[in-house]
N, C-alpha and C. Protein backbone atom coordinates (compact mmCIF):
# COMPACT_ATOMS: atom_id res chain seq x y z
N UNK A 1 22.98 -8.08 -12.77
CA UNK A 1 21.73 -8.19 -12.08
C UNK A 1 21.31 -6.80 -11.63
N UNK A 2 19.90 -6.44 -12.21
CA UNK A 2 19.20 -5.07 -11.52
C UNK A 2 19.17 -5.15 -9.90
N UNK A 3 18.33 -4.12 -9.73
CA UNK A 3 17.75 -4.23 -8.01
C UNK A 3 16.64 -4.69 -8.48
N UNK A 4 15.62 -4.74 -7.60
CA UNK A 4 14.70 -4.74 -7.17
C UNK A 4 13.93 -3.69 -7.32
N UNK A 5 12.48 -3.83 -7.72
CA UNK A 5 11.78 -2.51 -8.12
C UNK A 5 10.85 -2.32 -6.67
N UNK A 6 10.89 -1.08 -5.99
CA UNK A 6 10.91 -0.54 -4.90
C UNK A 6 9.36 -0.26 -4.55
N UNK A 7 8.29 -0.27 -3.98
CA UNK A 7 7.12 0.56 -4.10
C UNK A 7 6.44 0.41 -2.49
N UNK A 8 5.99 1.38 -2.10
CA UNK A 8 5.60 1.93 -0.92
C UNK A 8 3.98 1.38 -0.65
N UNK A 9 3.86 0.51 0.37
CA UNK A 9 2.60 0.47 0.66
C UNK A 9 1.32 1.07 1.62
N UNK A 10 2.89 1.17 2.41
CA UNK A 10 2.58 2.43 3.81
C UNK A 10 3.50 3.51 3.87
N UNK A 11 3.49 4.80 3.43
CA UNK A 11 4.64 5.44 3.67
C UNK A 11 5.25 5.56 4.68
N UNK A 12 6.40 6.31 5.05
CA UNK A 12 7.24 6.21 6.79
C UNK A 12 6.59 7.64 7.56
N UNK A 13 6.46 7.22 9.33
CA UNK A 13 5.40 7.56 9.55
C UNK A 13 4.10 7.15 9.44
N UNK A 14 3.70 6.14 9.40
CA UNK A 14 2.24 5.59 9.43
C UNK A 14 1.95 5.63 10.42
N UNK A 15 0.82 5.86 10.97
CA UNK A 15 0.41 5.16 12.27
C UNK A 15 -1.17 4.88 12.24
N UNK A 16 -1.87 4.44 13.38
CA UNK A 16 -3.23 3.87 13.26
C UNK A 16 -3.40 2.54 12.17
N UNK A 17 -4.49 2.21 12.17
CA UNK A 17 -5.12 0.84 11.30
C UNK A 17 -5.22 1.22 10.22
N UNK A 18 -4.60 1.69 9.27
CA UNK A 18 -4.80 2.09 7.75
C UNK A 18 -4.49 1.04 6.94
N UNK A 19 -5.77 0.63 5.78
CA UNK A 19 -5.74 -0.47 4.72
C UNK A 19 -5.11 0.34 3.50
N UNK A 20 -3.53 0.00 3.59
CA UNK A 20 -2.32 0.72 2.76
C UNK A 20 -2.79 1.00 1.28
N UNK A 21 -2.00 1.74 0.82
CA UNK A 21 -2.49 2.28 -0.86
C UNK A 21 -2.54 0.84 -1.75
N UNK A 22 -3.16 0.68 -2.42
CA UNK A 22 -3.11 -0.38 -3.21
C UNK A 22 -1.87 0.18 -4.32
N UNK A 23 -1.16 -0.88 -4.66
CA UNK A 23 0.07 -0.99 -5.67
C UNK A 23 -0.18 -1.68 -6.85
N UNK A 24 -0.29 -1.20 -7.67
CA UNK A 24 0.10 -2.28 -9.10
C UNK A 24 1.07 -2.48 -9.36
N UNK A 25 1.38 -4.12 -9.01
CA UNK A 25 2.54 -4.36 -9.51
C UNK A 25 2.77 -4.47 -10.67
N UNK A 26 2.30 -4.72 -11.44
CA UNK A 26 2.24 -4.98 -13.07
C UNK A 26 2.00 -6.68 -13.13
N UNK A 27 2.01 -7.51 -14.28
CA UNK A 27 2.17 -8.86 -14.36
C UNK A 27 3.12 -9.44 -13.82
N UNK A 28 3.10 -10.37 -12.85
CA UNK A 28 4.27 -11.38 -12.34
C UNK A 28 5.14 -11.18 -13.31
N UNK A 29 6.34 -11.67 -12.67
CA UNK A 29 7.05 -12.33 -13.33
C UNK A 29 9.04 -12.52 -12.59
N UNK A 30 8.31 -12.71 -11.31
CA UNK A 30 9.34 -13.02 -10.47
C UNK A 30 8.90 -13.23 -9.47
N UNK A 31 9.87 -13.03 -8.23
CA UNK A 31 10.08 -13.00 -6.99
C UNK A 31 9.01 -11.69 -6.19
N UNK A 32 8.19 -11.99 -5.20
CA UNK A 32 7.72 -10.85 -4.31
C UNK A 32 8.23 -11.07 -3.16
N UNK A 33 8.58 -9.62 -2.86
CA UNK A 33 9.02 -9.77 -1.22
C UNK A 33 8.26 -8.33 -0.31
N UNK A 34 8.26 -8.24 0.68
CA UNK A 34 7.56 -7.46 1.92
C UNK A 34 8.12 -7.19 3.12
N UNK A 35 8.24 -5.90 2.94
CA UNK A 35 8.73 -5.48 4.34
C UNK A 35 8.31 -4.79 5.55
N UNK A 36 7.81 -4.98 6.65
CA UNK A 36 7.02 -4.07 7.49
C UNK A 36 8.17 -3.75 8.62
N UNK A 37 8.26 -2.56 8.47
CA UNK A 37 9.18 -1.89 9.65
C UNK A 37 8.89 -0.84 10.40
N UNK A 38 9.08 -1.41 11.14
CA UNK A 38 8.49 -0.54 12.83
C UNK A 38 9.16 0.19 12.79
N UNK A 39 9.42 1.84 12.63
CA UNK A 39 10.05 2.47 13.31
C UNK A 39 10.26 3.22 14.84
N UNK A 40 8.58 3.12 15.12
CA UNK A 40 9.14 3.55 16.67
C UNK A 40 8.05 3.25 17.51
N UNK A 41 8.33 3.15 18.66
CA UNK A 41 7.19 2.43 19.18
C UNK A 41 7.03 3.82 20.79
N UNK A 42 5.61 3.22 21.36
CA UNK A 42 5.62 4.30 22.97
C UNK A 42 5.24 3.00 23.78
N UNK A 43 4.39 3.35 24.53
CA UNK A 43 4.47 2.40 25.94
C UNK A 43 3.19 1.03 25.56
N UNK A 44 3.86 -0.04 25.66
CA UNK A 44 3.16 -1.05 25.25
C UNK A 44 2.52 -0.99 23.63
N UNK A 45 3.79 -1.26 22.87
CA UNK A 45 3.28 -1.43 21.67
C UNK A 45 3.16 -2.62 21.05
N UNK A 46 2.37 -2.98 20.14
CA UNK A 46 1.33 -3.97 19.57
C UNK A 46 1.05 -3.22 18.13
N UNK A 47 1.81 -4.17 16.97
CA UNK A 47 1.21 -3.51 15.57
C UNK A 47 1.10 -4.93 15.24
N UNK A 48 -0.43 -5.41 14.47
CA UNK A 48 -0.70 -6.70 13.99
C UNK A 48 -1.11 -6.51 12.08
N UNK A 49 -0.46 -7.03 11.60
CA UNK A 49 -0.83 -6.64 9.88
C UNK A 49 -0.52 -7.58 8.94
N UNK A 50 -1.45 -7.88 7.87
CA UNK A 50 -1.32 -8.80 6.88
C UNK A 50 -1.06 -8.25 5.54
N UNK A 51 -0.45 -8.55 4.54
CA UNK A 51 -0.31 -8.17 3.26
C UNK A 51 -1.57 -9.09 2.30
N UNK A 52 -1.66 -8.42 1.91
CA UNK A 52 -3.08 -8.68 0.78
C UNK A 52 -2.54 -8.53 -0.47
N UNK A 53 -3.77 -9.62 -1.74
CA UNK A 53 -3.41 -9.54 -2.83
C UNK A 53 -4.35 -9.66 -3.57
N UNK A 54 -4.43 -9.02 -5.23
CA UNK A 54 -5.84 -8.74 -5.97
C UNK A 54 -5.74 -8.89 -7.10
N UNK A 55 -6.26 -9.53 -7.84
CA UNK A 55 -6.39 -9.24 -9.43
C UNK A 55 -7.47 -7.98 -9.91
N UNK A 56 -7.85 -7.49 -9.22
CA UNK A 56 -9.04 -6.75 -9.76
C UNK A 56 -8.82 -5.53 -8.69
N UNK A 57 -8.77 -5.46 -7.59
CA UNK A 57 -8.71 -3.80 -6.55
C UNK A 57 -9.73 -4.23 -5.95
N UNK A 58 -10.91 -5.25 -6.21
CA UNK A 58 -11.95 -5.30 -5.47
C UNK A 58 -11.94 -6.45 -4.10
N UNK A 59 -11.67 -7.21 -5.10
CA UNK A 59 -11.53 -8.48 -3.90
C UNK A 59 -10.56 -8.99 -3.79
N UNK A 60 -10.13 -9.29 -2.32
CA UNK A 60 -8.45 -8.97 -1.66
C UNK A 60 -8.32 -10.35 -1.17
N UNK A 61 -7.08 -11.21 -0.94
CA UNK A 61 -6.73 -12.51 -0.26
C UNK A 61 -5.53 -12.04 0.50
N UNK A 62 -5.66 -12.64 1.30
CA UNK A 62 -4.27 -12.67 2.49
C UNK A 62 -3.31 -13.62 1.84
N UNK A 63 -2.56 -13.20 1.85
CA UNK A 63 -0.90 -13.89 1.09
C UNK A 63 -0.43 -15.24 2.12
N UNK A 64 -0.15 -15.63 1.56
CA UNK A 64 0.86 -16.99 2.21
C UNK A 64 2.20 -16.54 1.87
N UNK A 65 3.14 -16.51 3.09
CA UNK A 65 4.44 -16.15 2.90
C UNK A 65 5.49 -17.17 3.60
N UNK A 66 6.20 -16.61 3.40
CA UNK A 66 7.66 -17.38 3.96
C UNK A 66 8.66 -16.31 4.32
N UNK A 67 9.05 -16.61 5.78
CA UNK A 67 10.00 -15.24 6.14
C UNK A 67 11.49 -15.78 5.93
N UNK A 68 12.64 -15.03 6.25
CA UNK A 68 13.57 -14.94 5.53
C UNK A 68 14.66 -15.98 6.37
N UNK A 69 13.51 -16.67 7.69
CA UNK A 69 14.47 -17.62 8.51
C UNK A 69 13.54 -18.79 8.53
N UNK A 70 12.34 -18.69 7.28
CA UNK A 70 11.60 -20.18 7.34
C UNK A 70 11.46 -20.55 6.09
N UNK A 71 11.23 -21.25 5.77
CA UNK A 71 10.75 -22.15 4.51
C UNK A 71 9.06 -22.31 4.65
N UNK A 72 8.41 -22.54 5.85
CA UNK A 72 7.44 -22.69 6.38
C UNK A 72 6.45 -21.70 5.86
N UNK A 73 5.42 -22.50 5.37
CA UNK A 73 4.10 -21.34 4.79
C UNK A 73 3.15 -20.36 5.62
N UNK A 74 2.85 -19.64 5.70
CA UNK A 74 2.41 -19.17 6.96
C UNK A 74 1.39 -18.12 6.35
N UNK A 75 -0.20 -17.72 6.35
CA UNK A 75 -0.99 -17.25 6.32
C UNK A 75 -1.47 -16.05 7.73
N UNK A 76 -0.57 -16.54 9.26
CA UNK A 76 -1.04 -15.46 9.67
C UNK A 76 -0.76 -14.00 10.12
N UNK A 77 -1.17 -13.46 10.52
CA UNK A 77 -0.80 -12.03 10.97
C UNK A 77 0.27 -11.86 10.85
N UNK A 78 1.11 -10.82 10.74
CA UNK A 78 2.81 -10.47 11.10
C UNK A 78 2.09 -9.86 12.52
N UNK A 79 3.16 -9.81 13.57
CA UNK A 79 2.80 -8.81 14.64
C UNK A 79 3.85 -8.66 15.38
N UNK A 80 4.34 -7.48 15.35
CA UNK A 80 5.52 -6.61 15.53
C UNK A 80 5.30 -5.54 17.30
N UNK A 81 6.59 -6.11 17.86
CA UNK A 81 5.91 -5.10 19.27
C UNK A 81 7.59 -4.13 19.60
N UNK A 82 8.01 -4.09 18.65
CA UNK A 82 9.64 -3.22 19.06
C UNK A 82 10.21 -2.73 17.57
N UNK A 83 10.77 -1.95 17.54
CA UNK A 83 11.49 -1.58 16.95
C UNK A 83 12.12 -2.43 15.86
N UNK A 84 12.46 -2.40 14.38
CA UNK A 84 12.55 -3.27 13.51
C UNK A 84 12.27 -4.00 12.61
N UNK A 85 12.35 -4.94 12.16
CA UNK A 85 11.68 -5.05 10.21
C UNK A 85 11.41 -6.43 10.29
N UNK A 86 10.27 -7.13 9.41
CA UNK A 86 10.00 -8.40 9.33
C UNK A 86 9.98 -8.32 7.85
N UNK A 87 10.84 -8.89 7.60
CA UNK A 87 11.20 -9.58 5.79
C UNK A 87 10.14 -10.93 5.89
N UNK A 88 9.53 -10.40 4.84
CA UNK A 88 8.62 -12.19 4.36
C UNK A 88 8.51 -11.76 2.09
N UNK A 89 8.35 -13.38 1.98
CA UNK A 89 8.37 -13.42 0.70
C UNK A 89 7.24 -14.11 0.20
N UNK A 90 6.67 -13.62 -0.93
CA UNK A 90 5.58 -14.30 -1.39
C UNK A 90 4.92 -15.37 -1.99
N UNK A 91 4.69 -16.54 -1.04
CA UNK A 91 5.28 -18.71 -1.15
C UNK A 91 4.57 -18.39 -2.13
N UNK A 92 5.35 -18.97 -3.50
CA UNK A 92 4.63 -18.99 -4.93
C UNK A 92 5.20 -20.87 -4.58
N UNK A 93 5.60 -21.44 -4.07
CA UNK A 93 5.87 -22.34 -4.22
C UNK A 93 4.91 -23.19 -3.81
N UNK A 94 4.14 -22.93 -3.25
CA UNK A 94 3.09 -23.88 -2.56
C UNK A 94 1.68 -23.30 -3.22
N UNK A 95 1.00 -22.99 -2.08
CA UNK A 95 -0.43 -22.76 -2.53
C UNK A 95 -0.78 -21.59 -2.80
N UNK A 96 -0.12 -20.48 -2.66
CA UNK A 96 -0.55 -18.86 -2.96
C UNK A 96 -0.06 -18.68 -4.31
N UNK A 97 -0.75 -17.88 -5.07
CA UNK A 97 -0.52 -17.36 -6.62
C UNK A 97 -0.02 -16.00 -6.84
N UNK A 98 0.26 -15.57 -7.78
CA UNK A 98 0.97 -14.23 -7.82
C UNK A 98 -0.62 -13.12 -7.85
N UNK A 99 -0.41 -12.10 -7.94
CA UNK A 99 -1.30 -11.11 -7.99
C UNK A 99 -0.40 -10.07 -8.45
N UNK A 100 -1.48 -9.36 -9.41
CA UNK A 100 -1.23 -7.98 -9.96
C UNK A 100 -1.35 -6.84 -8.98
N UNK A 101 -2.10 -6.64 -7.71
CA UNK A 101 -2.23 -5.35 -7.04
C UNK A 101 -1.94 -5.82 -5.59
N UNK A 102 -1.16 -5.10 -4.74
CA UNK A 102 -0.98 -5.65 -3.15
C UNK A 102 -1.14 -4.64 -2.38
N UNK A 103 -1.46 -4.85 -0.87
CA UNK A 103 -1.62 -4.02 -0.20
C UNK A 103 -1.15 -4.27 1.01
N UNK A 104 -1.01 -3.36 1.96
CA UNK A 104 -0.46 -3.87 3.55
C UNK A 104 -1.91 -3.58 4.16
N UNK A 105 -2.68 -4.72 5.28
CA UNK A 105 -4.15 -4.08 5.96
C UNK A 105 -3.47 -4.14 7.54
N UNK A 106 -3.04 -2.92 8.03
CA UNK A 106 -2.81 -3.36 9.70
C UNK A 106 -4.48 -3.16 10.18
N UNK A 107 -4.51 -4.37 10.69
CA UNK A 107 -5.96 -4.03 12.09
C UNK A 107 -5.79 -3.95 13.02
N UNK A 108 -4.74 -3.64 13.93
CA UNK A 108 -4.37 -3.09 14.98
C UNK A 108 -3.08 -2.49 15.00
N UNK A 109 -2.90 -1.78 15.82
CA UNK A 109 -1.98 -1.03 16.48
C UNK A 109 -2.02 -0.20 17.82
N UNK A 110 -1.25 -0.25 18.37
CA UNK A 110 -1.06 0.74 19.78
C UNK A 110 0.15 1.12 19.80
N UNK A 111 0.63 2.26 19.61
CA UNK A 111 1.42 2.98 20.04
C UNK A 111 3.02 2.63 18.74
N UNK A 112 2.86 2.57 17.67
CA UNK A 112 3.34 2.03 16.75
C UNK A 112 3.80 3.22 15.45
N UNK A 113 4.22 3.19 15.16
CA UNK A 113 4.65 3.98 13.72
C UNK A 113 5.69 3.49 12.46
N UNK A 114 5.22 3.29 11.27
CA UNK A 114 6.02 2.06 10.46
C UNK A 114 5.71 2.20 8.98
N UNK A 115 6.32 1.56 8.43
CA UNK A 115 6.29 1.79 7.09
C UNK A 115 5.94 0.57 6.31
N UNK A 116 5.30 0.01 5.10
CA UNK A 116 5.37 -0.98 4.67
C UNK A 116 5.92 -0.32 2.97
N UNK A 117 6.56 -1.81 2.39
CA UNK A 117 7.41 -1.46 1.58
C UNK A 117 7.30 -3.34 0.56
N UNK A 118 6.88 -3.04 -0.52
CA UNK A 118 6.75 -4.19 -1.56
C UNK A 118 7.98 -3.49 -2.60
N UNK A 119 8.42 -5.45 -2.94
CA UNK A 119 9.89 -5.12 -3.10
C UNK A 119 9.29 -6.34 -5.09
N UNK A 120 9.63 -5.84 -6.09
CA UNK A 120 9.13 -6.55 -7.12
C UNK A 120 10.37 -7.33 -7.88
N UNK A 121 10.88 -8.59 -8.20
CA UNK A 121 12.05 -8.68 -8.64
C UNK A 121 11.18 -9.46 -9.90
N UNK A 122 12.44 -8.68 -11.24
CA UNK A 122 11.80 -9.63 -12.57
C UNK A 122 12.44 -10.92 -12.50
N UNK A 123 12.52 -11.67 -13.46
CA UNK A 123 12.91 -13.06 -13.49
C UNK A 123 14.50 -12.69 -13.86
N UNK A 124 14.91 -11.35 -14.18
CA UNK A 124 16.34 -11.51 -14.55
C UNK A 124 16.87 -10.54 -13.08
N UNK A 125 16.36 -10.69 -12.45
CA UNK A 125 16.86 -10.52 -11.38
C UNK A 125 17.49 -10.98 -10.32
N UNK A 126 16.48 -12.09 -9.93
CA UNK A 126 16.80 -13.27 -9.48
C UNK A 126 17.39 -14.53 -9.83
């Protein structure tokens, strides 16, 4: 079994509301997973952010995910206030579809700095 093919949505060091680089993943054909990690926070921090998805670069959908302690579908916000990482995966099992291009959109933050990180597994991976 390979790894996992690695690609940066926010580099480390982010900070402010930045709508992350768009990624091509190439054609499905596995498993998506997402990682948003806080690396450091100051006084009263608040980072709120959704991962997005595109067939085209133009028009974007908010992902339905599943984090790595639910089964449970979940469409909203991630929102992170300390130090640390929220693993979620991309519910192909239910109602969300795969997409060729993803992005991380934080619309808020205070006092926050973090990285986002799309994780691509082929089918012989998993």
């Amino acid at each position: 079994m390979s790894a996992a093919t690695k690609l940066m949505l926010a580099p480390a060091g982010s900070t402010g509301t930045p709508v992350g680089t768009t990624v091509d993943a190439g054609a499905p054909s596995g498993a998506v997973a997402f990682q948003l990690v806080t690396e450091a926070v100051g006084a009263t921090p608040t980072m709120t952010a959704k991962f997005q998805g595109s067939l085209d670069g133009v028009n974007w959908y908010d992902l339905a995910y599943v984090t790595d302690s639910s089964d449970t579908s979940a469409v909203t916000a991630i929102t992170r206030t300390t130090v640390g990482a929220s693993l979620v995966f991309l519910d192909t099992a239910n109602s969300s579809r795969n997409y060729t291009k993803y992005r991380v959109n934080v619309s808020a933050n205070t006092n926050c700095t973090f990285r986002a990180e799309l994780y691509v597994f082929s089918e012989t991976d998993i």
